[in-house]
Protein backbone atom coordinates (compact mmCIF):
# COMPACT_ATOMS: atom_id res chain seq x y z
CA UNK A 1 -12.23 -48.16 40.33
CA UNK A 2 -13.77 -45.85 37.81
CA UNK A 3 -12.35 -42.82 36.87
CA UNK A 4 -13.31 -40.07 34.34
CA UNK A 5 -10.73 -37.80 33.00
CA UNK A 6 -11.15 -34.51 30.96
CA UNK A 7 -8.53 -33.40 28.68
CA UNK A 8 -8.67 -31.63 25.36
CA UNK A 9 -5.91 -33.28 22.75
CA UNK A 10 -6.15 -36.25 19.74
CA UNK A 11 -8.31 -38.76 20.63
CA UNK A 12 -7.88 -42.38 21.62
CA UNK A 13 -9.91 -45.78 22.15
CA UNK A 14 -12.21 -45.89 25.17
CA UNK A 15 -13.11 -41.98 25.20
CA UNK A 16 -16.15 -40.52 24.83
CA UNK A 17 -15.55 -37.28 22.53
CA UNK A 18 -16.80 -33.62 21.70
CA UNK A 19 -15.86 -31.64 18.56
CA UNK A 20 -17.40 -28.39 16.91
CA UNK A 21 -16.33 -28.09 13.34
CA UNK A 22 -15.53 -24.21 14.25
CA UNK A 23 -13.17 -24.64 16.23
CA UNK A 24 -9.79 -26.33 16.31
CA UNK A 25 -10.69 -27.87 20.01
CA UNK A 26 -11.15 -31.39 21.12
CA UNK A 27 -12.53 -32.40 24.35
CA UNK A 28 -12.72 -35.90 25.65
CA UNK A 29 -13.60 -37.83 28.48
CA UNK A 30 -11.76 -40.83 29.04
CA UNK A 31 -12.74 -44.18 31.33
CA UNK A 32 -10.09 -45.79 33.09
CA UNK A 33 -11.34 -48.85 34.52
CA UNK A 34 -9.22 -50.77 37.74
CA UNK A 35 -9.68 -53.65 39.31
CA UNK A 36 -13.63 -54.59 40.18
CA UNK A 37 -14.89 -53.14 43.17
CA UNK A 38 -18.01 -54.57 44.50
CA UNK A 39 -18.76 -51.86 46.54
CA UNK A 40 -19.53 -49.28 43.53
CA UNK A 41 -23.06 -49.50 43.86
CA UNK A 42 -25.68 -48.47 40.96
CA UNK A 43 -25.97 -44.74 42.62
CA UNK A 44 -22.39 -44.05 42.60
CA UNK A 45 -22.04 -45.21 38.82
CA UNK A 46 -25.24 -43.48 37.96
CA UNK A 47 -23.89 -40.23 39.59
CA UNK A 48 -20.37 -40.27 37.73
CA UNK A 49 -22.25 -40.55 34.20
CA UNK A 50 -24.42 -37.98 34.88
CA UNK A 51 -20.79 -36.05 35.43
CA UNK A 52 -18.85 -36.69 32.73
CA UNK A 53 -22.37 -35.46 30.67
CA UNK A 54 -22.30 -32.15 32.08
CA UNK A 55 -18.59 -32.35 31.22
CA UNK A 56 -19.18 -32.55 27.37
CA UNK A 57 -21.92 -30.16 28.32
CA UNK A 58 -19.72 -27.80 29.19
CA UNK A 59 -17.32 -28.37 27.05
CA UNK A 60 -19.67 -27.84 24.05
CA UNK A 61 -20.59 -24.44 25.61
CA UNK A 62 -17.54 -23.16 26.19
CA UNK A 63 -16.15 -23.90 23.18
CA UNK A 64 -19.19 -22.57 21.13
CA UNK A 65 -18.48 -19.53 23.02
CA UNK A 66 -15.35 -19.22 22.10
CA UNK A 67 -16.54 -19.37 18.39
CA UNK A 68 -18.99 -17.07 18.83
CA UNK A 69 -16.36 -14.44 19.94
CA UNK A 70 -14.25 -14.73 16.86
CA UNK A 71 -17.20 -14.67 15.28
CA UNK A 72 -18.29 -11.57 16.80
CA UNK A 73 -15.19 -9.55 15.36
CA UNK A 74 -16.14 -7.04 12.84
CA UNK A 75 -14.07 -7.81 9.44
CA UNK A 76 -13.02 -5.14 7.29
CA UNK A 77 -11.59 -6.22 3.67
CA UNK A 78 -8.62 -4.42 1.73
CA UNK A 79 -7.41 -4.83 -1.58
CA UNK A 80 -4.08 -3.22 -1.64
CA UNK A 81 -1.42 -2.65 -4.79
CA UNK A 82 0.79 -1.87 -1.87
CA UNK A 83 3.49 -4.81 -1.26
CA UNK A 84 2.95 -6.54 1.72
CA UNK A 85 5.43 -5.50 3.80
CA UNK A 86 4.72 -1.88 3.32
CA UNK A 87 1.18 -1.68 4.35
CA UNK A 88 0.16 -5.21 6.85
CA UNK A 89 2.03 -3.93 9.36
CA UNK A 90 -0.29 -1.25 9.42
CA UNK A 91 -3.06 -2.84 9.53
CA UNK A 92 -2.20 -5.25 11.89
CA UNK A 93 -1.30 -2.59 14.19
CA UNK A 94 -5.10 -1.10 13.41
CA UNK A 95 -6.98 -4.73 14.04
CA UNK A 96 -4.85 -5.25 17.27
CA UNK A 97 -5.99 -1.54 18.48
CA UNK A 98 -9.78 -2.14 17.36
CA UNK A 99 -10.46 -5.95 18.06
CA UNK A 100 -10.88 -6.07 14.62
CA UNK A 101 -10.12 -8.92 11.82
CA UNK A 102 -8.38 -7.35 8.68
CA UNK A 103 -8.06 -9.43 5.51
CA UNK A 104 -5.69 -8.53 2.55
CA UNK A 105 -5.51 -8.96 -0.63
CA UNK A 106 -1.75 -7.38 -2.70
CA UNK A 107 -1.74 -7.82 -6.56
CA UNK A 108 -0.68 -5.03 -8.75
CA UNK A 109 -3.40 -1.61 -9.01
CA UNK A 110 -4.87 -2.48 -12.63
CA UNK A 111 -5.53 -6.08 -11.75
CA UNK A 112 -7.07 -4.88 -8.61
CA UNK A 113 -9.36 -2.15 -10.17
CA UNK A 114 -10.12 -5.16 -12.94
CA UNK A 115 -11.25 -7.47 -9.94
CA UNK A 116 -13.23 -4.80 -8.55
CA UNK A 117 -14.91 -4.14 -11.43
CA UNK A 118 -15.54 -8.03 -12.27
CA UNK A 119 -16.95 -8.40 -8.76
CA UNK A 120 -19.64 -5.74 -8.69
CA UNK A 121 -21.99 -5.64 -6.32
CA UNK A 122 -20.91 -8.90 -4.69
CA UNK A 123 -17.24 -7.53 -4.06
CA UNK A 124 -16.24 -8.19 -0.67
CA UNK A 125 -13.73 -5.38 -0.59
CA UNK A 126 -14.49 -2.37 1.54
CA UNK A 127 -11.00 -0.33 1.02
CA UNK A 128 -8.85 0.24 -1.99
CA UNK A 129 -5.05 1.15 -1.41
CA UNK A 130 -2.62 2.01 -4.47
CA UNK A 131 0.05 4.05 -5.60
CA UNK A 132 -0.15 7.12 -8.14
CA UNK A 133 -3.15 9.38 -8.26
CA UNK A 134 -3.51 8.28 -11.67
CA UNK A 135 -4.93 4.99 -10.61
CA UNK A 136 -7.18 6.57 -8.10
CA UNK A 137 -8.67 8.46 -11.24
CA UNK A 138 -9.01 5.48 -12.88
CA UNK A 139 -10.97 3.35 -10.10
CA UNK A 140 -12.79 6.65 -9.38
CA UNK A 141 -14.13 6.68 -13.39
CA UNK A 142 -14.72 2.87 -13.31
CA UNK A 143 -17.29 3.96 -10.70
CA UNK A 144 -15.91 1.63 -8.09
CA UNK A 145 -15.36 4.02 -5.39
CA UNK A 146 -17.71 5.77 -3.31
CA UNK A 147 -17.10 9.36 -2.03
CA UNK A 148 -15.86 9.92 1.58
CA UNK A 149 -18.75 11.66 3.46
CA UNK A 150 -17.47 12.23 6.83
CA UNK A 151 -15.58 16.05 6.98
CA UNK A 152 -13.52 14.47 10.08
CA UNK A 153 -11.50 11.97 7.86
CA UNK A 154 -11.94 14.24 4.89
CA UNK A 155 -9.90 17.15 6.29
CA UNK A 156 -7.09 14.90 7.29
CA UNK A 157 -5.33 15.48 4.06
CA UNK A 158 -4.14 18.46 2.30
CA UNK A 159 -6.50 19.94 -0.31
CA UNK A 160 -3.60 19.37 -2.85
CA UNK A 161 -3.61 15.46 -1.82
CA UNK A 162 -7.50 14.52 -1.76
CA UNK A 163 -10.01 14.34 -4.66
CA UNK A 164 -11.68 17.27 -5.66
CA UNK A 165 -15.13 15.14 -5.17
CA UNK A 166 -13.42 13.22 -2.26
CA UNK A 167 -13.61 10.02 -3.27
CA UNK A 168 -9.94 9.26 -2.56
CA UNK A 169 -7.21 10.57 -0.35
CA UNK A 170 -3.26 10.58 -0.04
CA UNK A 171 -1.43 8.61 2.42
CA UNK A 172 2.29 9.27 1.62
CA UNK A 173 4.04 11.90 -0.74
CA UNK A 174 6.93 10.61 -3.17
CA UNK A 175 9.03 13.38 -5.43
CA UNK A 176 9.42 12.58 -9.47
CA UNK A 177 13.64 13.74 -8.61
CA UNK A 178 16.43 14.10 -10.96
CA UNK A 179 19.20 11.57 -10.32
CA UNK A 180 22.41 13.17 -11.95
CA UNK A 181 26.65 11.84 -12.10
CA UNK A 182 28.44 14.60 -10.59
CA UNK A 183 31.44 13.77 -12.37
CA UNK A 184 29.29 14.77 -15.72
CA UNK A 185 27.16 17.21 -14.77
CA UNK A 186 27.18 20.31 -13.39
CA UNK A 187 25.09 21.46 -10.77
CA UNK A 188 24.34 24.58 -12.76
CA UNK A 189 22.77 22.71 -15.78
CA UNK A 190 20.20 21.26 -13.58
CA UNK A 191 16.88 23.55 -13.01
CA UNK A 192 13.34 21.82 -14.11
CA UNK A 193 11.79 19.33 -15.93
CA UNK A 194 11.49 22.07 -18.51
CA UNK A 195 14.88 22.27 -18.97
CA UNK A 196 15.73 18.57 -20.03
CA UNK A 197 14.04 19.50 -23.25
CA UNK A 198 16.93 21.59 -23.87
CA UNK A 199 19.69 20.51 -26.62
CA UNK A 200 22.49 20.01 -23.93
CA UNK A 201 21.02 17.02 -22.95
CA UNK A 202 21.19 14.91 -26.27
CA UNK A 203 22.04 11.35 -25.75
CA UNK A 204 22.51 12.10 -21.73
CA UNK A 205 18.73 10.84 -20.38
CA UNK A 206 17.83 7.45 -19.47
CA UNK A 207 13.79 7.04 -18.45
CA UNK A 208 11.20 4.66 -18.42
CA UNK A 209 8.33 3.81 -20.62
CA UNK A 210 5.78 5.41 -21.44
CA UNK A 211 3.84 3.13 -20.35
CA UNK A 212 4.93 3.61 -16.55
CA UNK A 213 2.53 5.77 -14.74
CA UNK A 214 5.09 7.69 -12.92
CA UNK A 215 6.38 9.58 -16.18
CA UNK A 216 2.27 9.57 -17.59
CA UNK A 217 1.44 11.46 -14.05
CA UNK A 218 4.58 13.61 -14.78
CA UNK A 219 3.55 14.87 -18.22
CA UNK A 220 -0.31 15.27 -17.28
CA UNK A 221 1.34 17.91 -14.62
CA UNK A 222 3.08 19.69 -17.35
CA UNK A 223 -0.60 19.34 -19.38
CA UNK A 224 -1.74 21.46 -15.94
CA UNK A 225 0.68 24.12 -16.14
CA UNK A 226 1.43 24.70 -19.80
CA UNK A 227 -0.86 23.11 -21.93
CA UNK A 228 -1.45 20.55 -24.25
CA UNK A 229 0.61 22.19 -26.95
CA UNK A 230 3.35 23.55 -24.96
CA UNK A 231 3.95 19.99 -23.32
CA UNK A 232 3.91 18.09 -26.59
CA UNK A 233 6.75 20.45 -27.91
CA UNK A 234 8.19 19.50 -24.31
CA UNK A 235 7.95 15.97 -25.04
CA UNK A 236 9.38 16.08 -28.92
CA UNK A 237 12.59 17.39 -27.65
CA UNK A 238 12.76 15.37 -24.13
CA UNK A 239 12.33 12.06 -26.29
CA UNK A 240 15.15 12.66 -28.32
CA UNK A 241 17.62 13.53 -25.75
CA UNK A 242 17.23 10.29 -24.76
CA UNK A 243 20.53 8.23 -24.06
CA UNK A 244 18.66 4.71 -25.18
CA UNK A 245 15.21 3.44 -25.66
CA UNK A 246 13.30 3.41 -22.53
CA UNK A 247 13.20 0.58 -19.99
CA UNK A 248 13.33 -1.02 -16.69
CA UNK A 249 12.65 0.36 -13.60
CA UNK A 250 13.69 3.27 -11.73
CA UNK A 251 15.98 1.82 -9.92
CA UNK A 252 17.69 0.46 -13.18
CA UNK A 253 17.34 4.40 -14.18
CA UNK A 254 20.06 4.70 -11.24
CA UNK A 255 22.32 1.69 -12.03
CA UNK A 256 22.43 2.99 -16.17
CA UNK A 257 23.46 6.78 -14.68
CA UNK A 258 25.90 4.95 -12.24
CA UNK A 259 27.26 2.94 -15.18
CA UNK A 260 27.69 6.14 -17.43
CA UNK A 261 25.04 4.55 -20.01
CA UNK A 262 23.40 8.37 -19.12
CA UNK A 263 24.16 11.55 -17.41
CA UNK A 264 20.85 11.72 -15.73
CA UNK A 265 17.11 10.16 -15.13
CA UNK A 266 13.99 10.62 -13.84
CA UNK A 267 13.47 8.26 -10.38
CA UNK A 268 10.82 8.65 -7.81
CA UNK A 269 12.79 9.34 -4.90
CA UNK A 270 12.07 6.33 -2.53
CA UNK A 271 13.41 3.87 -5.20
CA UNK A 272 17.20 5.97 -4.25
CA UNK A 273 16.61 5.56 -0.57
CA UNK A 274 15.56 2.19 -1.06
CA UNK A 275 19.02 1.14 -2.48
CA UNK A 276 20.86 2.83 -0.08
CA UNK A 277 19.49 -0.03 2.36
CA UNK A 278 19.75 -2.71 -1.11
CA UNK A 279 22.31 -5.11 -2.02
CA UNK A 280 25.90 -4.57 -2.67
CA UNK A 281 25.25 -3.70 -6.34
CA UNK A 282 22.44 -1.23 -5.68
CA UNK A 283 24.90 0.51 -2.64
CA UNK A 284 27.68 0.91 -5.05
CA UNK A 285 25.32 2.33 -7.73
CA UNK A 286 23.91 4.89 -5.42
CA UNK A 287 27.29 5.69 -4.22
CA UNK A 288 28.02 6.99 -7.79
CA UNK A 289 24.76 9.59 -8.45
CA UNK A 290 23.24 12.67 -6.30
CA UNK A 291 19.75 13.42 -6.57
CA UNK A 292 18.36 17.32 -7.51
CA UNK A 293 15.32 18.19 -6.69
CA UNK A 294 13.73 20.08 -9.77
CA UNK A 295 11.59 23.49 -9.92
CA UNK A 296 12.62 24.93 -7.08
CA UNK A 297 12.74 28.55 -8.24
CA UNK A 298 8.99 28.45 -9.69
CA UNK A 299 6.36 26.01 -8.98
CA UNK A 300 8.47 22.54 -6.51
CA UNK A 301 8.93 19.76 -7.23
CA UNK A 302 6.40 16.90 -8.78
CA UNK A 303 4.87 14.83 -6.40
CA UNK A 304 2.45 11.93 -6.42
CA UNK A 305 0.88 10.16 -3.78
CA UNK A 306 -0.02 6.44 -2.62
CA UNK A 307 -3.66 6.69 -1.38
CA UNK A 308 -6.51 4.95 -0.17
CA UNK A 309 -10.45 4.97 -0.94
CA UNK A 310 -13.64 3.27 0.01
CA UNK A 311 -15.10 0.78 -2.48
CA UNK A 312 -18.54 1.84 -3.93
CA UNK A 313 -20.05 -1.24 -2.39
CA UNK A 314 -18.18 -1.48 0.67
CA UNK A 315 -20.13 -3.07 4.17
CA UNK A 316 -18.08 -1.91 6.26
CA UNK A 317 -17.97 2.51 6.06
CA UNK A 318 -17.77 3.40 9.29
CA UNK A 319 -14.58 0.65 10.02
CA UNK A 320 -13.46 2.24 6.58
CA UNK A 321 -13.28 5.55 8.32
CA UNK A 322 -11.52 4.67 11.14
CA UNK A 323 -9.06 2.77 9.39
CA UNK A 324 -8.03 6.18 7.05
CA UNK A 325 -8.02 7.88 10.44
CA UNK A 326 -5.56 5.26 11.69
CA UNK A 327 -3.25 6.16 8.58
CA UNK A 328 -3.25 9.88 9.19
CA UNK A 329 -2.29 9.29 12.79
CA UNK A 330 1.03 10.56 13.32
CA UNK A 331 2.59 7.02 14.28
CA UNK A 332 1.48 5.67 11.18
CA UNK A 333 3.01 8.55 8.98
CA UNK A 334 6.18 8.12 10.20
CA UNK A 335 6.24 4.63 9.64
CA UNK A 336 6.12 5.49 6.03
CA UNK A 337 9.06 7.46 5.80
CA UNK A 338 11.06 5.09 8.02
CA UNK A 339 9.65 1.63 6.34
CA UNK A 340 9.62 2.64 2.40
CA UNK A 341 11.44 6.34 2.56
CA UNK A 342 8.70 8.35 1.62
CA UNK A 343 6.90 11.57 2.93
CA UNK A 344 4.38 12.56 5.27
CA UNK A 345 0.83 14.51 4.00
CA UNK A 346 0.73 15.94 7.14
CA UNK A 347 2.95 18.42 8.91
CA UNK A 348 4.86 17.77 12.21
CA UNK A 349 6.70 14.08 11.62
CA UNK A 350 10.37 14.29 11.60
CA UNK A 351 11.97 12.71 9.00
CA UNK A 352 14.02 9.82 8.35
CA UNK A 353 17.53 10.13 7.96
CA UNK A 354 17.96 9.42 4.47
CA UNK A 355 15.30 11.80 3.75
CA UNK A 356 16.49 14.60 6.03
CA UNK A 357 19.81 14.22 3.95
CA UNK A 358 18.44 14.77 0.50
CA UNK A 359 17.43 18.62 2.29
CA UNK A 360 14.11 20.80 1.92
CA UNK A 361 12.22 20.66 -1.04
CA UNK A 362 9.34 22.79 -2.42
CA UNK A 363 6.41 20.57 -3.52
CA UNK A 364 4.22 22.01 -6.53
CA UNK A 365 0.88 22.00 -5.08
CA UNK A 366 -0.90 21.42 -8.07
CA UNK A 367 -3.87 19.06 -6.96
CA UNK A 368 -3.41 15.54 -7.58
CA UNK A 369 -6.90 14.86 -9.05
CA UNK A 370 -5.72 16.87 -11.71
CA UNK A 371 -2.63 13.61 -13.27
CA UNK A 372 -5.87 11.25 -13.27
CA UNK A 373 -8.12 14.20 -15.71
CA UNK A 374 -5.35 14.47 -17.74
CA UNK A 375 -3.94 11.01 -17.95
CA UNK A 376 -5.23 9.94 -21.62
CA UNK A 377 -3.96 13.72 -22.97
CA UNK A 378 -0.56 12.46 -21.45
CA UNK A 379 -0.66 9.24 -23.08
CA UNK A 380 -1.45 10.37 -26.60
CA UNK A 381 1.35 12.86 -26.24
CA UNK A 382 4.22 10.72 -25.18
CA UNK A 383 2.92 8.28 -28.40
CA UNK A 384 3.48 11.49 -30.74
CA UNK A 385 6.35 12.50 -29.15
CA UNK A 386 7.82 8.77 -29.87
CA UNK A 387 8.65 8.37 -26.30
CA UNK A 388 7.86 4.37 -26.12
């Protein structure tokens, strides 16, 4: 007997055999040959070739379909300074709602904007995610970003949380807090950022460099409201109420007010919430510090932003679009609070737990384009003032 079969696994010997180097498919056809039987005439044998032919046929076809539909998918590329975990969920959430492929590439925001900037025109990135509306400024002068033309998306964010020339919006809202010991400070001595230029708090201040663009967003806020000269007398007396030369991160900021190294430091507030949910070390830190939220009887609170903008030679605008729409959509601003304990641009989410405890705060509503404008005047200050 003669019989063909058709399967689609790793080849063997006596097997006729299709494969398309795009996909990951194999079909075969094997021969199984029995005993002789005399009574297969020429037709019969003729007629079961001519099958297993339209078998590869169809095989080829079907599988070249297949190709052509993943093929097919429109691809939208994103350069994020966003972690991973903090923004692919997102997006794969997006691609699964838009038959869409999404590709990502995380490094840290200046090596991104350098990349950008090395790749030029043949930069396959169409979207540019980061924290700090500093380093939107900075992408935004490098002339890698294009401006958001469509009023739809454009309107999604608060005036105080877009780009005066809309080439970049805010996603997510974090708070520049006070983190204070209880058991050393009064709640009365706390009131502004002002304020911790004030004598009382020699040797009691732990903050980062000045290198950190956190505290270089903070100042160029200050440059907003006061002035150049007013802030640099700000930022004479701040640096030397400083407990210890500036370093680490904020959350080491927490662990060196927890420790009694300082009475109190400058954290963004996610980086508290964060340890609340960290390892033993960080809980037990946290367990030891309150946070105030400063300004609250003049202008709020600073606040900064992570945000998102098209690339200047982005292929894909109109995907772009959609995707910023998908961020502002009220599933996907909650997920920020819940995922990395920050807060929503938009009005109307409820707010995690952790953030709900921490109570109201007033937000200055400076806007944001105005940390990126003043971001060298910021640096040069902090370099006079000494703070390192």
């Amino acid at each position: 007997m003669y019989i063909v079969n058709k399967q689609c696994k790793s080849t063997g010997s006596n097997k006729i055999q299709y494969t398309n180097e795009n996909t990951s498919h194999l079909c075969y056809y094997q021969y199984q040959y029995g005993p002789f039987d005399d009574s297969l005439d020429g037709l019969t044998t003729m007629k079961l070739h001519i099958k297993s032919i339209l078998y590869i046929t169809l095989c080829c076809v079907f599988t070249q379909l297949a190709h052509s539909e993943t093929q097919s998918k429109e691809e939208l590329n994103v350069y994020s300074a966003r972690k991973e975990a903090y923004i692919k969920p997102l997006l794969d959430k997006f691609a699964e709602q838009h038959n869409v492929q999404v590709n990502l590439v995380t490094s840290k925001a200046d090596a991104l904007i350098q990349r950008l900037n090395n790749e030029g025109k043949n930069s396959p990135a169409d979207v540019f995610i980061t924290t700090d509306a500093g380093r939107l400024h900075r992408a935004k002068e490098a002339d890698l970003l294009q401006a958001i033309t469509d009023e739809s998306v454009i309107q999604l964010a608060p005036e105080q949380y877009r780009d005066p020339e809309n080439y970049w919006l805010g996603l997510s809202v974090r708070v520049r807090a006070i983190i204070y010991n209880d058991e050393r400070v009064q709640l009365s001595e706390l009131s502004s950022y002002e304020n911790l230029a004030d004598p009382i708090w020699k040797n009691r201040i732990c903050v980062r460099s000045s290198n950190n663009i956190y505290n270089q967003s903070l100042v160029a806020s200050l440059i907003a409201h006061h002035g150049e000269e007013a802030t640099q007398s700000w930022a004479n007396d701040f640096a030397v109420n400083l407990a210890r030369k500036p370093q680490g991160g904020d959350r080491d900021q927490v662990k060196a007010v927890a420790a009694g190294q300082c009475d109190v430091a400058l954290v963004n507030s996610y980086y508290l919430g964060n340890m609340i949910n960290g390892s033993e070390e960080e809980q037990a830190a946290v367990a030891k510090v309150k946070l105030f939220w400063p300004n609250q009887s003049d202008r709020g609170a600073h606040v900064n932003i992570s945000g998102i903008a098209i690339t200047k030679y982005a292929k894909h605008v109109e995907l772009a679009n959609k995707l910023i729409t998908f961020l502002f959509t009220k599933e996907a601003q909650a997920w920020y609070g819940d995922v990395n304990l920050e807060f929503a641009v938009i009005e109307g989410i409820e707010p995690n737990q952790i953030l709900e405890s921490w109570g109201p705060f007033k937000a200055d509503t400076l806007n944001l384009g105005k940390l990126g404008e003043f971001n060298a005047n910021a640096v040069q200050i902090m370099d006079r003032a000494k703070w390192r």
